[in-house]
C-alpha atoms as a PDB file:
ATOM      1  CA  UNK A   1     163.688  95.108  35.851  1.00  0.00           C
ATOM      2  CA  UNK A   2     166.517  95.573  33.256  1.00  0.00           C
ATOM      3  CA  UNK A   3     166.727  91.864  32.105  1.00  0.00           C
ATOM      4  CA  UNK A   4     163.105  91.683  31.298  1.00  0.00           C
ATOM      5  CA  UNK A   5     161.842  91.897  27.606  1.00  0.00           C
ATOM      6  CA  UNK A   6     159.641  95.082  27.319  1.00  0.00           C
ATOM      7  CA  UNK A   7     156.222  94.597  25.668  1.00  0.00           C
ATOM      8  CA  UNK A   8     154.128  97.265  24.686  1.00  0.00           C
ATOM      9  CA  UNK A   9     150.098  96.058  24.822  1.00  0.00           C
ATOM     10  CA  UNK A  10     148.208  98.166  22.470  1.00  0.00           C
ATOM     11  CA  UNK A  11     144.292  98.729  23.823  1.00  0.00           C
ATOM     12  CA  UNK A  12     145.274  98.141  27.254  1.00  0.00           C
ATOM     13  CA  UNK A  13     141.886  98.698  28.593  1.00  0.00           C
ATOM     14  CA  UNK A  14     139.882  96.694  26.332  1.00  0.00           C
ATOM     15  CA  UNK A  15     138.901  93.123  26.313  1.00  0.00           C
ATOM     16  CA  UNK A  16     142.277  91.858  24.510  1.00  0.00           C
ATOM     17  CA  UNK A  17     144.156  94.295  25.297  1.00  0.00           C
ATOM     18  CA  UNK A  18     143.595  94.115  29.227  1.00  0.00           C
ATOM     19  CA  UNK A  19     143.835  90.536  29.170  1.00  0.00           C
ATOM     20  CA  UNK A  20     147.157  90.579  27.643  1.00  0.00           C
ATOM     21  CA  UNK A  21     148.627  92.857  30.062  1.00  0.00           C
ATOM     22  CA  UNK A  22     147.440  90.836  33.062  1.00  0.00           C
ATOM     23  CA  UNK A  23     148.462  87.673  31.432  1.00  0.00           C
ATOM     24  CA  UNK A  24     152.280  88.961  30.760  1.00  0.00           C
ATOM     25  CA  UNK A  25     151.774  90.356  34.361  1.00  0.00           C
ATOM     26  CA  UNK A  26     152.159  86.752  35.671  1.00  0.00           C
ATOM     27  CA  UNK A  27     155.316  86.308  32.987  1.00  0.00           C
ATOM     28  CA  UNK A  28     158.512  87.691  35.507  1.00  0.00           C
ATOM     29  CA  UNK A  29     159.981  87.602  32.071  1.00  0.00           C
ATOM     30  CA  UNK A  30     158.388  90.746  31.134  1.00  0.00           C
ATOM     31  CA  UNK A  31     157.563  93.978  31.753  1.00  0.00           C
ATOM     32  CA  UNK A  32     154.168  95.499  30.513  1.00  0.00           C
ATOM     33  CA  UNK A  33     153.516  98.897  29.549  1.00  0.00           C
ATOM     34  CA  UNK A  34     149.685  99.506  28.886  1.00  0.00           C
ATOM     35  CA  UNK A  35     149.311 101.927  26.206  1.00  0.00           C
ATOM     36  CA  UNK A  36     145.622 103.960  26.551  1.00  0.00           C
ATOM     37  CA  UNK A  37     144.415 107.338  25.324  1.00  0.00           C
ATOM     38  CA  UNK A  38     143.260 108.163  29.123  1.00  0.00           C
ATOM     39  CA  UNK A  39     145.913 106.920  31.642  1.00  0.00           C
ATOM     40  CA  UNK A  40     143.467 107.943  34.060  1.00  0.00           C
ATOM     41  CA  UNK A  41     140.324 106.092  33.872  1.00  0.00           C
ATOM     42  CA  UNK A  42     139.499 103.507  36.645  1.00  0.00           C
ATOM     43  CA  UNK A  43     140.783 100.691  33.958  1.00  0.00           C
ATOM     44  CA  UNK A  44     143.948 102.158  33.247  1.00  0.00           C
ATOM     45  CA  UNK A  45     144.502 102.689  37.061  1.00  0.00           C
ATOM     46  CA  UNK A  46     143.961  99.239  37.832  1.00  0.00           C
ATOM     47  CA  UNK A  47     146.619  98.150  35.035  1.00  0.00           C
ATOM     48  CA  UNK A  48     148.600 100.220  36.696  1.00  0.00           C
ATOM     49  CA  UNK A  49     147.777  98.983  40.594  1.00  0.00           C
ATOM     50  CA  UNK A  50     148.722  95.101  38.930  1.00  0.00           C
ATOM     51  CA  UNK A  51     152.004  95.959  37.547  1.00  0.00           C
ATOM     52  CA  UNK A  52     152.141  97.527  34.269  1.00  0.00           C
ATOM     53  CA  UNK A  53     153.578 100.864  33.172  1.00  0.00           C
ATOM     54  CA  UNK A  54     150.633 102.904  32.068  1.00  0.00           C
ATOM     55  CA  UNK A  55     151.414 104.804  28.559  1.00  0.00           C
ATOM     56  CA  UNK A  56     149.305 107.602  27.185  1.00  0.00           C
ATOM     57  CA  UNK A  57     149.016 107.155  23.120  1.00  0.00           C
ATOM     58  CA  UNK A  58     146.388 107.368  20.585  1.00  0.00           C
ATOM     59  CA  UNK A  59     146.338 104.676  17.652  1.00  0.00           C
ATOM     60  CA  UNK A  60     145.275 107.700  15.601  1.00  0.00           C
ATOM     61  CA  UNK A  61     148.365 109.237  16.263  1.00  0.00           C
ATOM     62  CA  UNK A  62     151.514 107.646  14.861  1.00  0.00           C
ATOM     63  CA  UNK A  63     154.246 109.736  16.923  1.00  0.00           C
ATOM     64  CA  UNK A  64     152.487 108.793  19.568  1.00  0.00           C
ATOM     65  CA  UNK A  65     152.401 105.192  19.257  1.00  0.00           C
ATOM     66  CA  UNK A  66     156.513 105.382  17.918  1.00  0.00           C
ATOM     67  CA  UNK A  67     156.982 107.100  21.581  1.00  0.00           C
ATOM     68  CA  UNK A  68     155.065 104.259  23.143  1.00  0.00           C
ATOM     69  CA  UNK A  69     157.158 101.551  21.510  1.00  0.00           C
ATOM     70  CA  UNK A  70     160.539 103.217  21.907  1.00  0.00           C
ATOM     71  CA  UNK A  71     163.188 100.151  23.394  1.00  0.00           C
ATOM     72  CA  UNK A  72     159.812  97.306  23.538  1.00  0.00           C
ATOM     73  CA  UNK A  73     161.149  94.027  22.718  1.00  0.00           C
ATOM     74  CA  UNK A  74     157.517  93.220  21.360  1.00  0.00           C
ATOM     75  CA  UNK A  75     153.983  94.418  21.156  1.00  0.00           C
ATOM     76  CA  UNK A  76     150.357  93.050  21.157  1.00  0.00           C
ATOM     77  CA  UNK A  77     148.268  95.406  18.201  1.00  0.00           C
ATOM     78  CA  UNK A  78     144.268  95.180  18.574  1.00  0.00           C
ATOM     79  CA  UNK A  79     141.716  97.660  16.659  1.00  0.00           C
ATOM     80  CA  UNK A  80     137.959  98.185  17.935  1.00  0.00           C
ATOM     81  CA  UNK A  81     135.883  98.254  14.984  1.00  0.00           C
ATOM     82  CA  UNK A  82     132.530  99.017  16.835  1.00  0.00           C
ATOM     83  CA  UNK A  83     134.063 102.278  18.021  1.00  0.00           C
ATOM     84  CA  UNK A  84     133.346 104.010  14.765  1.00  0.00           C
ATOM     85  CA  UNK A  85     131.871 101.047  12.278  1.00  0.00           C
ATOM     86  CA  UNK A  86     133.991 102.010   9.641  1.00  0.00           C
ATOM     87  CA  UNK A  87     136.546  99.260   7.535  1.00  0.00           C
ATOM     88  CA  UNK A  88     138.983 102.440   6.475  1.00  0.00           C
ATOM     89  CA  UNK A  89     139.332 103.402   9.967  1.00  0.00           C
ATOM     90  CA  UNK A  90     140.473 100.369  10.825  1.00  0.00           C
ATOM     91  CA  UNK A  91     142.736  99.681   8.319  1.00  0.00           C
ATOM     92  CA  UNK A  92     144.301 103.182   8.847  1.00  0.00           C
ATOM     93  CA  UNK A  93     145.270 102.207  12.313  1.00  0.00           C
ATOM     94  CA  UNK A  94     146.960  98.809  11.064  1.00  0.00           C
ATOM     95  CA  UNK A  95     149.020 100.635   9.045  1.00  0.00           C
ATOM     96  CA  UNK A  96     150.140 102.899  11.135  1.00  0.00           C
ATOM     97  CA  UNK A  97     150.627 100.727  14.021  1.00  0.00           C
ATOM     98  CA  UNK A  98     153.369  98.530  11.479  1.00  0.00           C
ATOM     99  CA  UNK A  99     154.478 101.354  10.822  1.00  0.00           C
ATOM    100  CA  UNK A 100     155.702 102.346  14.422  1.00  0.00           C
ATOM    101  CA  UNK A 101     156.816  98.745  14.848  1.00  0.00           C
ATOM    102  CA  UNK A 102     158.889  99.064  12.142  1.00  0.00           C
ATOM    103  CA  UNK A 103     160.159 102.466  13.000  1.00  0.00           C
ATOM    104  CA  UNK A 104     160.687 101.124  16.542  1.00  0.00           C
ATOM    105  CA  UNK A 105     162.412  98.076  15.705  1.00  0.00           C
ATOM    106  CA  UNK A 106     160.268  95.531  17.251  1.00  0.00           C
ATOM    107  CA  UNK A 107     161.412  92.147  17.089  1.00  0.00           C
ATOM    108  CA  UNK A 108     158.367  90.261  17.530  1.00  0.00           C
ATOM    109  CA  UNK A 109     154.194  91.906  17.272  1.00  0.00           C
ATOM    110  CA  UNK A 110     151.585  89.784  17.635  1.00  0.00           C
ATOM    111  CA  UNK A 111     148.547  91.717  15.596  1.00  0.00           C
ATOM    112  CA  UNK A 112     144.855  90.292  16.754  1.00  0.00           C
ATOM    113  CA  UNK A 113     143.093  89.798  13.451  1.00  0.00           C
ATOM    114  CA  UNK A 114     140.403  87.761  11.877  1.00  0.00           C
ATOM    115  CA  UNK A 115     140.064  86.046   8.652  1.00  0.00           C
ATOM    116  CA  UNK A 116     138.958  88.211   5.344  1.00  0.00           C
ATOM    117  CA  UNK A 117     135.873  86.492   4.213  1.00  0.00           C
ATOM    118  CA  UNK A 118     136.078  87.374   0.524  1.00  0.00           C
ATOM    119  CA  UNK A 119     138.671  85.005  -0.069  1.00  0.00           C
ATOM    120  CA  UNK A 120     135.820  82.415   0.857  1.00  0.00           C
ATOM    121  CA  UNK A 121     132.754  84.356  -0.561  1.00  0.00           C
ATOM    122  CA  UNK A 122     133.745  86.556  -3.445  1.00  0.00           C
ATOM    123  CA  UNK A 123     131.920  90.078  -3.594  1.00  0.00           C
ATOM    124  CA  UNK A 124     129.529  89.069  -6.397  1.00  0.00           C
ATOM    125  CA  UNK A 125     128.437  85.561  -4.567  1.00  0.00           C
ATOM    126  CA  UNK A 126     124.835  86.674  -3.647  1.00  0.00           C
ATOM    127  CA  UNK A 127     124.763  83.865  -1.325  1.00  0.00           C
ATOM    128  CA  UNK A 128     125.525  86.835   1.276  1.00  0.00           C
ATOM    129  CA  UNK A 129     124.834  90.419   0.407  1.00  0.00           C
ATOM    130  CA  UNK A 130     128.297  93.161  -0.334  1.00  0.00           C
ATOM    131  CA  UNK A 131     128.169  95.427   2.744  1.00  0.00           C
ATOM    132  CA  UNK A 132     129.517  99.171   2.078  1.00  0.00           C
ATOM    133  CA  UNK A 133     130.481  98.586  -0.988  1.00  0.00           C
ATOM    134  CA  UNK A 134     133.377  96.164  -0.923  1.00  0.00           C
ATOM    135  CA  UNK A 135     133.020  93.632   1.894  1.00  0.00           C
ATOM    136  CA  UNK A 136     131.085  90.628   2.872  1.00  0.00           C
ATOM    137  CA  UNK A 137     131.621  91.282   6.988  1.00  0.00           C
ATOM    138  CA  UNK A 138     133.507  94.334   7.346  1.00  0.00           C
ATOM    139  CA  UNK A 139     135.108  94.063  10.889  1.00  0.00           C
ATOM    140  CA  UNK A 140     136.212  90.981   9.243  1.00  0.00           C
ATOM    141  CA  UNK A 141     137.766  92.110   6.061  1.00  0.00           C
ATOM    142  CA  UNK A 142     139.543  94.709   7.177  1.00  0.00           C
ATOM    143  CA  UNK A 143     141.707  93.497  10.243  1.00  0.00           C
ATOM    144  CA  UNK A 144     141.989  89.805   7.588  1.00  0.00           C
ATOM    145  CA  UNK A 145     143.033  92.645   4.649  1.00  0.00           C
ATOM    146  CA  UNK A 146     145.116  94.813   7.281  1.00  0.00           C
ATOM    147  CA  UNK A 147     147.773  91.648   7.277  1.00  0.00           C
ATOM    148  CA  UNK A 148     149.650  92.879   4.929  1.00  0.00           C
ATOM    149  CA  UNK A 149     150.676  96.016   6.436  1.00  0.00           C
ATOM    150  CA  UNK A 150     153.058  94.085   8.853  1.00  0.00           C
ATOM    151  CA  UNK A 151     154.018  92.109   6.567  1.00  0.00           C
ATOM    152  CA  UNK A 152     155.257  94.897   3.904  1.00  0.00           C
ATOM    153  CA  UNK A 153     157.042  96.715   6.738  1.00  0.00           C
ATOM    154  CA  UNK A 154     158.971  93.512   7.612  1.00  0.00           C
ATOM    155  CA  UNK A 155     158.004  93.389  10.902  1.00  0.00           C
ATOM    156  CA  UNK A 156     158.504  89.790  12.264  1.00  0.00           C
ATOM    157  CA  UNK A 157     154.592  88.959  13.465  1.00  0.00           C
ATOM    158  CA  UNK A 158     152.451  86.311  14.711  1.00  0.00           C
ATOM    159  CA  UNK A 159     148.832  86.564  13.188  1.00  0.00           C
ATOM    160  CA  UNK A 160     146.300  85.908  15.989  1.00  0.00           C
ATOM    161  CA  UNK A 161     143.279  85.016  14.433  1.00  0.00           C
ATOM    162  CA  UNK A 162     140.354  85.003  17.261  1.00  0.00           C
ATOM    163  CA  UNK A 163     136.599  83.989  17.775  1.00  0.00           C
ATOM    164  CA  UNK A 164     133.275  85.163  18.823  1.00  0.00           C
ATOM    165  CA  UNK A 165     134.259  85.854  22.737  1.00  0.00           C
ATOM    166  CA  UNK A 166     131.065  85.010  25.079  1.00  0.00           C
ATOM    167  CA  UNK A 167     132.224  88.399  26.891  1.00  0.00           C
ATOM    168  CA  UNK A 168     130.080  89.593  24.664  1.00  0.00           C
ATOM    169  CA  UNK A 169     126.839  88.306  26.230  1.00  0.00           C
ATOM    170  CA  UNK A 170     128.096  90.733  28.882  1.00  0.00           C
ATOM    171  CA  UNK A 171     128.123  93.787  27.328  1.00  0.00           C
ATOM    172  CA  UNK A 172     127.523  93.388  23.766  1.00  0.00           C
ATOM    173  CA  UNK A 173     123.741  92.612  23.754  1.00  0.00           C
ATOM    174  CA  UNK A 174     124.277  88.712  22.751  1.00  0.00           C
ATOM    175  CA  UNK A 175     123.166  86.805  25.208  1.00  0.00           C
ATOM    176  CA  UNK A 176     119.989  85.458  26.037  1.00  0.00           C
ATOM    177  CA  UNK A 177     116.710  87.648  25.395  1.00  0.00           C
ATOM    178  CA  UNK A 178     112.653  87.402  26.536  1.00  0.00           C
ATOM    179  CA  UNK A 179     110.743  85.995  24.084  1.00  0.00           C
ATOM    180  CA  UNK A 180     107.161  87.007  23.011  1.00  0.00           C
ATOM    181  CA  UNK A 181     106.101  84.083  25.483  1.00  0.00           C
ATOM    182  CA  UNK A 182     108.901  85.718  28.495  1.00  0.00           C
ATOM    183  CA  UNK A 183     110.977  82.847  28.076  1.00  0.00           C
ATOM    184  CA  UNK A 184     114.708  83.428  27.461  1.00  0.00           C
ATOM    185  CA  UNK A 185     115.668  82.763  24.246  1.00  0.00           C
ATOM    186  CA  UNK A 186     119.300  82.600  22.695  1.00  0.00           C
ATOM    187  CA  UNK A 187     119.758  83.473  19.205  1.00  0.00           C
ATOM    188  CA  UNK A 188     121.724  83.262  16.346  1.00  0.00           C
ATOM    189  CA  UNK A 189     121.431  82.191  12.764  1.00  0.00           C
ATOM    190  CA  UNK A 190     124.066  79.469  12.873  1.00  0.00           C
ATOM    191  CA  UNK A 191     121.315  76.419  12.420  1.00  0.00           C
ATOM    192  CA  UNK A 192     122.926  73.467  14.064  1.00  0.00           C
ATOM    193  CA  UNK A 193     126.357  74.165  13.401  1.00  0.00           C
ATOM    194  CA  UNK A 194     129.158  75.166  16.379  1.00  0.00           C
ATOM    195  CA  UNK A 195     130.221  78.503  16.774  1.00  0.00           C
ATOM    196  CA  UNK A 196     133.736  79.175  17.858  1.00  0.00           C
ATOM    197  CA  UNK A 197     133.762  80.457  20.662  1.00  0.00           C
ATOM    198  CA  UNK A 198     136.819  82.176  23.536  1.00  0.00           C
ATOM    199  CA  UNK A 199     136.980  83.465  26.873  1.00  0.00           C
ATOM    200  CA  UNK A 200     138.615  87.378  26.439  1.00  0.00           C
ATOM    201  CA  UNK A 201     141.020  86.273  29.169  1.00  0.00           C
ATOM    202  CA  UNK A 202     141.646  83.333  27.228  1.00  0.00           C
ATOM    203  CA  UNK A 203     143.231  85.757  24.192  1.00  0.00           C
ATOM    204  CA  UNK A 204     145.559  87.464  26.481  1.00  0.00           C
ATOM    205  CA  UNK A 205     147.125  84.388  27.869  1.00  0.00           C
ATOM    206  CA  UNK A 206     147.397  82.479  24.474  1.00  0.00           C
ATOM    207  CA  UNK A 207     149.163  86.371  23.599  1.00  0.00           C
ATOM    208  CA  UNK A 208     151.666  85.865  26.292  1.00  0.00           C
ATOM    209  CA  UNK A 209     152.105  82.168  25.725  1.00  0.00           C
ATOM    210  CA  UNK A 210     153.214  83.482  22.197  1.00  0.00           C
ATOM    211  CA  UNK A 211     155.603  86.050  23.906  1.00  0.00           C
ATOM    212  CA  UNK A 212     157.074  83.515  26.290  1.00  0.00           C
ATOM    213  CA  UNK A 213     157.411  80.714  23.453  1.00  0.00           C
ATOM    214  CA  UNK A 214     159.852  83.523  21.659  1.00  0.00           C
ATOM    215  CA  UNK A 215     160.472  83.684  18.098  1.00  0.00           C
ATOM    216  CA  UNK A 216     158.580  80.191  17.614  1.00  0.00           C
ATOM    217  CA  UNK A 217     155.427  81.880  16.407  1.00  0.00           C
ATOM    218  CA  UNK A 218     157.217  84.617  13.942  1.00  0.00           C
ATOM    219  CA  UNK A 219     155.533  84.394  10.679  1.00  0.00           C
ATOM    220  CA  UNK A 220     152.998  81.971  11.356  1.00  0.00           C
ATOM    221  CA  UNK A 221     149.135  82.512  12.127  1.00  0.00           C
ATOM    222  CA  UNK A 222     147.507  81.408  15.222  1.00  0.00           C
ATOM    223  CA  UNK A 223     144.005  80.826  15.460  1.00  0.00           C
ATOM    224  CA  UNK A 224     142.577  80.078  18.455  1.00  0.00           C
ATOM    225  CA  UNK A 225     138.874  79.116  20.241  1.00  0.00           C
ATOM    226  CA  UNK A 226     138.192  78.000  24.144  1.00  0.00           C
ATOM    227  CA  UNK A 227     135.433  75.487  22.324  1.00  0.00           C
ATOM    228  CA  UNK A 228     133.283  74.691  19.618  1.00  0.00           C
ATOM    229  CA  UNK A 229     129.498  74.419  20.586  1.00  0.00           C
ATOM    230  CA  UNK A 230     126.297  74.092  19.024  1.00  0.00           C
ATOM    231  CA  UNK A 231     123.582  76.808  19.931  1.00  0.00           C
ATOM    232  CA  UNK A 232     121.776  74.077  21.747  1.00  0.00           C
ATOM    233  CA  UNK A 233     124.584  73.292  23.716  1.00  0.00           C
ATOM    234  CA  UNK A 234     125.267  76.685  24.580  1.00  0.00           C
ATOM    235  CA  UNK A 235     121.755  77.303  25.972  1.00  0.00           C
ATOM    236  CA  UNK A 236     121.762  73.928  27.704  1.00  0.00           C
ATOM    237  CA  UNK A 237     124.476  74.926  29.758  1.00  0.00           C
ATOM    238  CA  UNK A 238     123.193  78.643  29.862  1.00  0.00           C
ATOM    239  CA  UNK A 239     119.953  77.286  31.795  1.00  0.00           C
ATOM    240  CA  UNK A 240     122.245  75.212  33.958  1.00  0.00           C
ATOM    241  CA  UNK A 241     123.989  78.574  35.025  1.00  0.00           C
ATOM    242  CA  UNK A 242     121.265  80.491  35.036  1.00  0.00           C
ATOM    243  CA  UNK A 243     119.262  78.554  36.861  1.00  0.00           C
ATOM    244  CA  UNK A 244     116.100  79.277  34.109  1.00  0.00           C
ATOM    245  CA  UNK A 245     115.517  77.641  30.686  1.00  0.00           C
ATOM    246  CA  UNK A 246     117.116  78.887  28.472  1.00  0.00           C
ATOM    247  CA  UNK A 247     116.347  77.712  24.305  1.00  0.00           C
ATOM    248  CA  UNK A 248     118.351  77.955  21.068  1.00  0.00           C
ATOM    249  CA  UNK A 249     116.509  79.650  18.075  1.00  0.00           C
ATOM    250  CA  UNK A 250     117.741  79.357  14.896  1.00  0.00           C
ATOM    251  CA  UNK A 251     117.048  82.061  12.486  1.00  0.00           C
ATOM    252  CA  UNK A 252     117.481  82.514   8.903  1.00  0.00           C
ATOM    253  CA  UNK A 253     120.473  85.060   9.049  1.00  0.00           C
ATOM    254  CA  UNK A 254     118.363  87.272   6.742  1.00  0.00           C
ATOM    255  CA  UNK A 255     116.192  87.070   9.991  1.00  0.00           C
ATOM    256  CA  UNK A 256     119.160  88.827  11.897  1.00  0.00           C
ATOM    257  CA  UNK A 257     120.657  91.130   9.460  1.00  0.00           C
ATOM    258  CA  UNK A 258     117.269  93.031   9.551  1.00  0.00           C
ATOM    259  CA  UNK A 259     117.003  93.135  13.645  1.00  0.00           C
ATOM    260  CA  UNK A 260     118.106  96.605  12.904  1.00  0.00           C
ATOM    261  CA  UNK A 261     120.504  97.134  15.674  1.00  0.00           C
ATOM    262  CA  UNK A 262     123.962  98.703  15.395  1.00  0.00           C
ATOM    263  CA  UNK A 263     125.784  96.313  13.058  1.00  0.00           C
ATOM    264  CA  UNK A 264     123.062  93.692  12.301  1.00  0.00           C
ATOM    265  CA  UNK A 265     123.927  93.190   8.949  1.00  0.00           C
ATOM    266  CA  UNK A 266     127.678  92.913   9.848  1.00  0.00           C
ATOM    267  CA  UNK A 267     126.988  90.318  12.268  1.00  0.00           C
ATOM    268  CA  UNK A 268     124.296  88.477  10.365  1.00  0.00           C
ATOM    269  CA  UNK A 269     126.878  88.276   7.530  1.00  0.00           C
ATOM    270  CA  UNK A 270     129.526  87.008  10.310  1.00  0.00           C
ATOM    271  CA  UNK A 271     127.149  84.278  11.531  1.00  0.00           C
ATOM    272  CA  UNK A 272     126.251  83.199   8.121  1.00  0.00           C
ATOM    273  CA  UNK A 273     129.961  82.651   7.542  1.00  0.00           C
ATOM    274  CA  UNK A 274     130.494  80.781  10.689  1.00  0.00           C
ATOM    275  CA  UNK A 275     128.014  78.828   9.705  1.00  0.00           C
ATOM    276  CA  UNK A 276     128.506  78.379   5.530  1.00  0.00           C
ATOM    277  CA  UNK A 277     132.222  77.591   6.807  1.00  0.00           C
ATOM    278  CA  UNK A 278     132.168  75.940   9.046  1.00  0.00           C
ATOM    279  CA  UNK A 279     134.010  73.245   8.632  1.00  0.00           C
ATOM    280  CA  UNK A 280     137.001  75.765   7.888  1.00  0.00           C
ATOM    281  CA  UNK A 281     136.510  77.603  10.827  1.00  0.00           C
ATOM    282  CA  UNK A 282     136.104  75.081  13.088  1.00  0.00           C
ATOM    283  CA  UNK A 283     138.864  73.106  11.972  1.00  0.00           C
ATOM    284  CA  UNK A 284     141.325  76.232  11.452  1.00  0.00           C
ATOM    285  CA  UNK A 285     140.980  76.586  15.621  1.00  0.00           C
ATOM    286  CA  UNK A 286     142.746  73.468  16.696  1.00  0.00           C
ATOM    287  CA  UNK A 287     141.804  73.560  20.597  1.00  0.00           C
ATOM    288  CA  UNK A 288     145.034  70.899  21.240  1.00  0.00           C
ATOM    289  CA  UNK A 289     147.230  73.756  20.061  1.00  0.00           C
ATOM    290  CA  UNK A 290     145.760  76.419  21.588  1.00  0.00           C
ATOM    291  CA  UNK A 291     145.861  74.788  25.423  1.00  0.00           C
ATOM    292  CA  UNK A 292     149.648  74.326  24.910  1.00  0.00           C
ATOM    293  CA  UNK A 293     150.293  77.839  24.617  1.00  0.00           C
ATOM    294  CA  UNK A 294     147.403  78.617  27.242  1.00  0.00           C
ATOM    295  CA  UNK A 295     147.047  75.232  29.871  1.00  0.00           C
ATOM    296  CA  UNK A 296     144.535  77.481  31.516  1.00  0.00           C
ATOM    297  CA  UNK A 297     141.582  77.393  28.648  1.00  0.00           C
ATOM    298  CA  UNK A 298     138.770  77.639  29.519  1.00  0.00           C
ATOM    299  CA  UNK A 299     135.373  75.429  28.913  1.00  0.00           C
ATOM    300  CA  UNK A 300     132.402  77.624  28.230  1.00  0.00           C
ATOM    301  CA  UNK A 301     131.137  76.232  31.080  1.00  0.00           C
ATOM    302  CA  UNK A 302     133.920  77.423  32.976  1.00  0.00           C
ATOM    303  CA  UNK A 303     133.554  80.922  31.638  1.00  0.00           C
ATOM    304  CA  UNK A 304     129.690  80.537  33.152  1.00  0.00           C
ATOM    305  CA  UNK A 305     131.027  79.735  36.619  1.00  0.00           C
ATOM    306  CA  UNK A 306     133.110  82.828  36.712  1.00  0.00           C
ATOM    307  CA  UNK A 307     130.715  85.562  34.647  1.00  0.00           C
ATOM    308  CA  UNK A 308     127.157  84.022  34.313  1.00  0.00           C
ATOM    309  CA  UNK A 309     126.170  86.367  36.694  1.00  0.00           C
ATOM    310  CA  UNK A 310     127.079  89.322  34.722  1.00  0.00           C
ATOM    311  CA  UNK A 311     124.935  88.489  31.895  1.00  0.00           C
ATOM    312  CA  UNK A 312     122.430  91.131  31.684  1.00  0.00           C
ATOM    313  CA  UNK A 313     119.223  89.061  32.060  1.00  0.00           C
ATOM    314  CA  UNK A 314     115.923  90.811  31.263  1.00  0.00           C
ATOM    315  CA  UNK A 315     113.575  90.439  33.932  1.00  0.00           C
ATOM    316  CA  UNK A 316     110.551  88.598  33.403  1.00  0.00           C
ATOM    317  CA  UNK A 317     106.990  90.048  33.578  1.00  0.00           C
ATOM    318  CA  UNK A 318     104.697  89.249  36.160  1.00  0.00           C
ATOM    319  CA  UNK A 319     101.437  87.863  35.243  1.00  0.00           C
END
């Protein structure tokens, strides 16, 4: 155990996090400690069954998080915006998480972050409305403005940039819905343009392909996708899985930002810039480059084999 390099995993029991630890699992060069606010849920006791030293710390806590770095090598940082909805939140915890790397002498982080949209839509381009004030998609903006933090601490990072993950048609309400008729519908307001898209599991093992590829990765940003699909395609293959038809609507994202659920207008603004930038976004996620730090990648297809049957699929009304 001595010779292996020590990374701490941040959000141990979320989607990134978890797949991070069971990806550097497989890694004999490392040795995983999970960091979680309750070591003893039923997630943190599986991390804990596969391997990894189980940590308690709270990203709201800085000594904490110090105490859960101490002697790491590296460490994988992830917030969860759709805990509390709130940019400044968010942006606290970045700080404070360079902070501890710094303090703990970390010689390589990898922070999971996103693109800050206002460098591509300015807040007084009315193309797409200003969301609390100050941002155009807010769980956006503030892991893309959140950058800096590492940055200013001189903490030698890698900026993982990510994409919409298709976990969320698990348990994030995106997946296919009944329409009016009872047919299942998928939609999105992204016209006919791809959307970006990653197995979770897929994150974690491009993480510890940046871990195991050393300090190759320091400085740069890495922005990743398992494939690029249309929302045709996706409910093509989504009928294929599900074994029912399954068809692509494409609404206006005005159309989605008033839905009214949780974070509508956050995600209708996210869609829209999928979609208005496509060409960026798209191009920014080189799949070549991502399968040589992850051979594994998955096909969304292949991600349908494996969870399709997890989607939460509203049953149909008889008669």
């Amino acid at each position: 155990m001595s010779d292996k390099k020590p990374i701490t995993v941040v959000g141990a029991t979320g989607a990134q996090g978890g797949a991070t630890v069971r990806a550097l699992l497989r890694d004999e060069a490392f040795a995983v400690r999970a960091v979680t606010r309750d070591p003893g849920s039923d997630a943190a006791r599986a991390l804990a069954e596969a391997g990894a030293q189980v940590v308690q710390a709270d990203i709201d806590d800085e000594a904490s998080l110090v105490a859960a770095l101490d002697g790491a090598y590296g460490a994988f940082f992830v917030t969860f915006f759709w805990a509390h909805f709130s940019p400044e939140v968010e942006q606290a915890q970045a700080e404070r998480m360079a902070r501890a790397a710094k303090t703990a002498g970390l010689q390589h982080a990898i922070w999971s972050t996103l693109e800050d949209t206002r460098r591509f839509i300015p807040l007084e381009d009315d193309r797409m409305p200003t969301l609390m004030g100050e941002y155009k998609v807010p769980h956006f903006d503030a892991k893309g403005s959140a950058n800096h933090f590492f940055t200013d601490a001189g903490v030698p990072t890698t900026f993982l940039q990510t994409a919409f993950y298709w976990d969320n048609m698990i348990g994030f309400g995106s997946g296919p819905q009944r329409g009016e008729d009872g047919s299942l519908v998928l939609v999105f307001p992204m016209g006919d343009a791809p959307l970006s898209g990653i197995a979770a599991e897929d994150i974690g093992k491009v993480a510890a392909g940046i871990f195991a590829a050393g300090d190759t990765h320091i400085g740069q940003t890495v922005s990743i996708a398992g494939e690029h699909l249309t929302g045709e395609q996706m409910a093509d293959q989504l009928s294929d899985a599900l074994g029912e038809p399954v068809t692509y609507v494409a609404v206006e994202p005005d159309v989605y930002r008033a839905m009214g659920f949780p974070g509508a207008e956050d995600l209708g603004n996210m869609f829209q810039f999928y979609r208005d930038f496509n060409d960026y976004f798209v191009g920014e996620r080189d799949l070549d480059r991502v399968r040589e730090l992850n051979p594994e990648l998955m096909t969304f297809r292949d991600w349908l084999a494996a969870h399709a049957d997890q989607i939460p699929i509203p049953p149909a009304e008889d008669g």
